[in-house]
Protein backbone atom coordinates (compact mmCIF):
# COMPACT_ATOMS: atom_id res chain seq x y z
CA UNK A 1 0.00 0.00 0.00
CA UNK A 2 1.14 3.41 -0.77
CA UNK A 3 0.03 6.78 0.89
CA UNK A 4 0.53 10.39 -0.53
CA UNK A 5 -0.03 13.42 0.80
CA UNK A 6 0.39 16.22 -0.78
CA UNK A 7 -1.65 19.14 1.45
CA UNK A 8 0.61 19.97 4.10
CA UNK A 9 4.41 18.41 4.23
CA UNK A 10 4.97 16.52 0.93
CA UNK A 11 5.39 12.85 2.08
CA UNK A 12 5.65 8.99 0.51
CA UNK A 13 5.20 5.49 2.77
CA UNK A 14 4.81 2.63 1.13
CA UNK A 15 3.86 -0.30 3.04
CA UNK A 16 4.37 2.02 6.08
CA UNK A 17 7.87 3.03 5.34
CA UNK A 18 8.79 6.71 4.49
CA UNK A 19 10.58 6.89 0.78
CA UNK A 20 10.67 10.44 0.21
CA UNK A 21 14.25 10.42 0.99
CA UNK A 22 14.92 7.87 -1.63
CA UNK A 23 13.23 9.99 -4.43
CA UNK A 24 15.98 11.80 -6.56
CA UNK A 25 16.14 15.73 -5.36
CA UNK A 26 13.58 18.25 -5.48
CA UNK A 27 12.74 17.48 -8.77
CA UNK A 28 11.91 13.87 -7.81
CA UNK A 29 9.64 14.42 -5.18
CA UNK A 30 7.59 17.06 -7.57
CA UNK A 31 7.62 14.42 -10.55
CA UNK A 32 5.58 12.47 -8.07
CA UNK A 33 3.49 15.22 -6.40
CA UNK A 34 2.50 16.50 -10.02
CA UNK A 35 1.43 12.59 -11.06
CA UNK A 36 -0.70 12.26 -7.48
CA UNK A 37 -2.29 15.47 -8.45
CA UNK A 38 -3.80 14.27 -11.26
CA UNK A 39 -4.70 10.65 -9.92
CA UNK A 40 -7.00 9.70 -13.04
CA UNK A 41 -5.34 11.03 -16.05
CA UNK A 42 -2.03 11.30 -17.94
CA UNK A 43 0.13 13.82 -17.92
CA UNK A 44 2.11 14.54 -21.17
CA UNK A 45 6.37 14.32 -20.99
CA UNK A 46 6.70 17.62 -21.92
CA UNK A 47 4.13 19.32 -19.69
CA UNK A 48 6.08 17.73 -17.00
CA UNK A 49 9.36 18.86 -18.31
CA UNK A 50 8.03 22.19 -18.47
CA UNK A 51 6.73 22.13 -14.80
CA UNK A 52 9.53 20.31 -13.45
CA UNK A 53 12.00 23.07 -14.70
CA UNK A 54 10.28 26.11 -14.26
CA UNK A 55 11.17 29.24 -14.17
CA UNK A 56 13.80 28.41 -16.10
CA UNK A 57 13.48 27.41 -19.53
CA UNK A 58 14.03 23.71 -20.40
CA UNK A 59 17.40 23.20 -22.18
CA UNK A 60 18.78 20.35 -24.79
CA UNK A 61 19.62 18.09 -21.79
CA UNK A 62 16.24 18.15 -20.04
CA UNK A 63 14.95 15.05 -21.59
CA UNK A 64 17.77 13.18 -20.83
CA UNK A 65 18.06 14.00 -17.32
CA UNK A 66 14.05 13.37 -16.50
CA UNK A 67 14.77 10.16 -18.10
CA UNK A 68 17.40 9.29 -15.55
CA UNK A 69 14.46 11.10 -13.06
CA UNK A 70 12.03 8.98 -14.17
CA UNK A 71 13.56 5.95 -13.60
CA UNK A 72 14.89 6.10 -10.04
CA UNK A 73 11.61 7.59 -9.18
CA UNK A 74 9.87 4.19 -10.54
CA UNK A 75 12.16 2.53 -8.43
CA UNK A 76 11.83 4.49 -4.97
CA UNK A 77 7.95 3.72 -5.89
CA UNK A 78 7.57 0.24 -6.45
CA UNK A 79 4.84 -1.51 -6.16
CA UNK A 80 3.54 1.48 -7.29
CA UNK A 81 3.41 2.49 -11.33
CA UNK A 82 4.02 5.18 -13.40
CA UNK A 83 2.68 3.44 -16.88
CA UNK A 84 3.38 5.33 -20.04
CA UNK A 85 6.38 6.82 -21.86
CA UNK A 86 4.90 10.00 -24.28
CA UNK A 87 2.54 10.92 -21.04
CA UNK A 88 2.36 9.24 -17.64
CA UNK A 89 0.69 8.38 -15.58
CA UNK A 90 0.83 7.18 -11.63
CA UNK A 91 -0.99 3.50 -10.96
CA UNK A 92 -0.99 2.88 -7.33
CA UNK A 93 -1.54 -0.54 -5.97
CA UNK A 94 -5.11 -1.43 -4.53
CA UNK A 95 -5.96 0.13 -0.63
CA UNK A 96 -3.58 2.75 -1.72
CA UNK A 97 -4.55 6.28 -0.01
CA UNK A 98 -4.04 9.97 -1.72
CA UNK A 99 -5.21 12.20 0.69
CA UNK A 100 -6.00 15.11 -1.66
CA UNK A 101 -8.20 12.41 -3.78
CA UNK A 102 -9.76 11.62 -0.57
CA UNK A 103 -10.56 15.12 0.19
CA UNK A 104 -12.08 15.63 -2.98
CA UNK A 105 -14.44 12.14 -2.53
CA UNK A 106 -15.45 13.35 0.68
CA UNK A 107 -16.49 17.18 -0.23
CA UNK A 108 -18.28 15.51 -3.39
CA UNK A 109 -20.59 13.08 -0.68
CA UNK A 110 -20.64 15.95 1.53
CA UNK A 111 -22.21 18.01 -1.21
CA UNK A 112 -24.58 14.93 -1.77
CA UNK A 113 -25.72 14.46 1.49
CA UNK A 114 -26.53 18.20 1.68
CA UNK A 115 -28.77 18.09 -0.82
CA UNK A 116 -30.61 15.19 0.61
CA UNK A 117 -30.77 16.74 4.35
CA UNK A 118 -28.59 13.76 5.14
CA UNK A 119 -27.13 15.93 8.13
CA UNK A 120 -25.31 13.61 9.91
CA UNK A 121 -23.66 12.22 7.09
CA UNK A 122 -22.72 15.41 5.64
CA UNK A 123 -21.24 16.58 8.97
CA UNK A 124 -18.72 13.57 8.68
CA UNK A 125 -17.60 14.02 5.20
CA UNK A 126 -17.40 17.84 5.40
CA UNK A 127 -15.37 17.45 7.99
CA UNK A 128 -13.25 14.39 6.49
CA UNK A 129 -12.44 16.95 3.60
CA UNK A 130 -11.46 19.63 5.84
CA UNK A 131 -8.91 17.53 7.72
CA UNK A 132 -7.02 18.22 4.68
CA UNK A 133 -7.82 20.88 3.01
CA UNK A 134 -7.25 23.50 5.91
CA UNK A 135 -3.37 22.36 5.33
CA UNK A 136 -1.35 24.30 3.00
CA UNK A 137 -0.71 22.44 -0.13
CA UNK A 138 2.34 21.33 -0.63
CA UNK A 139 3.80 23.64 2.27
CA UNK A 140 7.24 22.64 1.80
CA UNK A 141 7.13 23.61 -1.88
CA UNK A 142 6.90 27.13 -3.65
CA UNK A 143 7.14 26.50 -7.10
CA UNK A 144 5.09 28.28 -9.60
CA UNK A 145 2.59 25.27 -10.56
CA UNK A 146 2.37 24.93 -6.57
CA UNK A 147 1.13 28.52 -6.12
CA UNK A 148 -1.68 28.11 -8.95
CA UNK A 149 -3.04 24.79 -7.26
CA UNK A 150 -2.96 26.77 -4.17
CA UNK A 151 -5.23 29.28 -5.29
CA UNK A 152 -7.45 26.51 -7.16
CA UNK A 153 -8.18 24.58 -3.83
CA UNK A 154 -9.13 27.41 -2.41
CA UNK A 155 -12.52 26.88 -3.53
CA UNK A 156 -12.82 23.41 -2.70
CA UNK A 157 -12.19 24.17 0.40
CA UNK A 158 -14.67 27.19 0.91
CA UNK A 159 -17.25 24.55 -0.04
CA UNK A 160 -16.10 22.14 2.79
CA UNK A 161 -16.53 25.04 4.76
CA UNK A 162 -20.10 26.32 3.78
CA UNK A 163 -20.99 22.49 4.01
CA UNK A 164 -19.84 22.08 7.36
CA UNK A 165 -21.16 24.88 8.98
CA UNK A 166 -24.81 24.33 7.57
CA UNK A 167 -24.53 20.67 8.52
CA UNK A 168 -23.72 21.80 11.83
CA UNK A 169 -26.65 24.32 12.00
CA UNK A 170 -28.87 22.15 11.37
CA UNK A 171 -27.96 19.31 13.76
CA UNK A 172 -28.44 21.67 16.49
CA UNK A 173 -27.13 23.29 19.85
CA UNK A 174 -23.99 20.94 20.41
CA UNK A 175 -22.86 21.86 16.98
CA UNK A 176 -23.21 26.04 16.71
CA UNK A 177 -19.45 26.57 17.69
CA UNK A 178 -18.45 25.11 14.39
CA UNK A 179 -20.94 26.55 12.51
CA UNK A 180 -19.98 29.94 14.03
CA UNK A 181 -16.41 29.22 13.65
CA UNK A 182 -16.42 27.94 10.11
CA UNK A 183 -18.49 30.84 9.11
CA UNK A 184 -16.42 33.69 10.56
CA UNK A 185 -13.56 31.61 8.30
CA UNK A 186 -15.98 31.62 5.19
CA UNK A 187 -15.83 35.59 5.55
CA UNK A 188 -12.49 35.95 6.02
CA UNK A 189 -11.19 33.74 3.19
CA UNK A 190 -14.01 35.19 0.48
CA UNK A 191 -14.99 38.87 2.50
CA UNK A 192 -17.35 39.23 -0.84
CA UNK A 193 -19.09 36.22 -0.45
CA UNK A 194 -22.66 36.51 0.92
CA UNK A 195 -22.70 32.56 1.97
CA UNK A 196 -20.53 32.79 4.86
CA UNK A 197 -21.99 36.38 5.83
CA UNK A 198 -25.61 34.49 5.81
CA UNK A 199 -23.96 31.38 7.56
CA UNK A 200 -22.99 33.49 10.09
CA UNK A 201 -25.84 35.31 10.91
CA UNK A 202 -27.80 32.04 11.72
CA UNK A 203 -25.68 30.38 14.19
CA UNK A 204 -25.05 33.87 16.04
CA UNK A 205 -29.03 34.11 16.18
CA UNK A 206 -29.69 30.24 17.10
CA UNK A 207 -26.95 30.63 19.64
CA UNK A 208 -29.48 33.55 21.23
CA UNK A 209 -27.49 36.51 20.04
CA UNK A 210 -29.70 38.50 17.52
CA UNK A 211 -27.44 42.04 18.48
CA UNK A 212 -24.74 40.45 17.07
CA UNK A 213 -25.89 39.03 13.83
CA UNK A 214 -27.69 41.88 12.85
CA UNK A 215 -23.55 42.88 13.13
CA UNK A 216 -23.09 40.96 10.92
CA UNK A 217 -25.73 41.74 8.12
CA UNK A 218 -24.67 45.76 8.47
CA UNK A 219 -21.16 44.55 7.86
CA UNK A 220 -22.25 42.41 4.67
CA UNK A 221 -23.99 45.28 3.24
CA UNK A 222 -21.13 47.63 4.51
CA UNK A 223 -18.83 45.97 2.10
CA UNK A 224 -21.20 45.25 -0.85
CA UNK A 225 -21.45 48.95 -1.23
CA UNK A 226 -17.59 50.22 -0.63
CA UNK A 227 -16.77 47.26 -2.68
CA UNK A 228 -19.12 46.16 -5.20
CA UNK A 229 -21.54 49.07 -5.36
CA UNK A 230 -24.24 46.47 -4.92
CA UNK A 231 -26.59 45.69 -2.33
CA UNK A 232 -27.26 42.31 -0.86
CA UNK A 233 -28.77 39.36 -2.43
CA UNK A 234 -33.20 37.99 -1.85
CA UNK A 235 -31.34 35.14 0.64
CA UNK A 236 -29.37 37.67 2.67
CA UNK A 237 -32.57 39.84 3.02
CA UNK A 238 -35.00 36.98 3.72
CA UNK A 239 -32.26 35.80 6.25
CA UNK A 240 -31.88 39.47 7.63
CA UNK A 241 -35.66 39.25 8.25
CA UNK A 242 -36.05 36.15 9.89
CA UNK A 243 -34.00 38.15 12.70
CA UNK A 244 -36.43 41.28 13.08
């Protein structure tokens, strides 16, 4: 069994053993971060090439040293796979665990489970997703590929948020500290974003304290204004209502 994780500190075990110190450099250990990003497609030579040596420009020994790359990284793998030779791709042995792919599964159910008022079980997978997502991807990394992906997950991980805290809302009392808490994070990652404003608002009332979430409402329409020149949206209203 092999087990990746790529959001926080970049690490490798297979069969329980740590191998990221037997990948080959930097390089190496991104080769394989780049192929567990993309768990369920191929990813041509040259992209990786490109990737792999950024910001500087590829030169006329490139291919020749990630074919050198390429193979000890196979190696420091095994059982694991990367199939392929004009794109690649990484095969990993049955059991096997990438934590971002498990993320993603688990905001995906969580989203599910919303839909269908499945509370309980979107509480669990929300949360599942969040265990990784509020890590820094690839934290020990800075390359330029790395910042994009950043940026991308920060959506993802929004959603977990929004999920959580409305799972949590709606299982009752014992839960209103998260949903407060992953609200007030909701506004400070996306300040423009109405969901975690209206989020917010409802566990500060069902917690008792209506002063406080009416806050919260003259903030949101505080910052529409400077910022958008706009005014808030029918949900934001009809939740500002339910509070008068």
């Amino acid at each position: 069994m092999v087990r990746i994780q790529l959001h926080g500190r970049f690490a490798v075990a297979v069969d329980g053993r740590p191998v990221e110190q037997d990948l080959p450099g930097r390089r190496g250990r991104m080769l394989v971060a780049l192929l567990a990003d993309s768990p369920r497609s191929a990813l041509e030579r040259a992209v990786l090439i490109d990737l792999l040596w950024r910001p500087a420009v590829p030169d006329s020994r490139a291919t020749a040293t990630f074919t050198a790359l390429l193979s000890k990284v196979r190696a420091a793998l095994a059982p694991a796979e990367i199939r392929g030779r004009g794109s690649l791709q990484l095969v990993l042995p049955p059991g096997s665990i990438i934590d971002a792919a498990v993320a993603e599964a688990a905001l995906h159910d969580a989203e599910a489970a919303t839909a269908l008022h499945d509370w309980r079980r979107a509480w669990t997978q929300a949360l599942s997703a969040l265990f990784v997502t509020q890590r820094r991807f690839l934290s020990d990394f800075d390359d330029p590929w790395v910042q994009e992906r950043r940026q991308e997950l920060a959506h993802p991980h929004r959603r977990a948020l929004a999920c959580y805290a409305e799972a949590c809302l709606q299982l009752g009392p014992t839960e209103l500290a998260g949903a407060e808490r992953s609200a007030r994070a909701l506004v400070r990652l996306d300040p423009l974003s109405e969901t975690g404003y209206c989020l917010l608002m409802r566990a500060l009332a069902q917690r008792g304290d209506r002063g406080a979430a009416l806050e919260v409402y003259e903030r949101l329409c505080c910052v529409l204004r400077e910022d958008l020149g706009a005014a808030p949206s029918p949900t934001s209203r009809a939740v500002h209502a339910s509070l008068l």
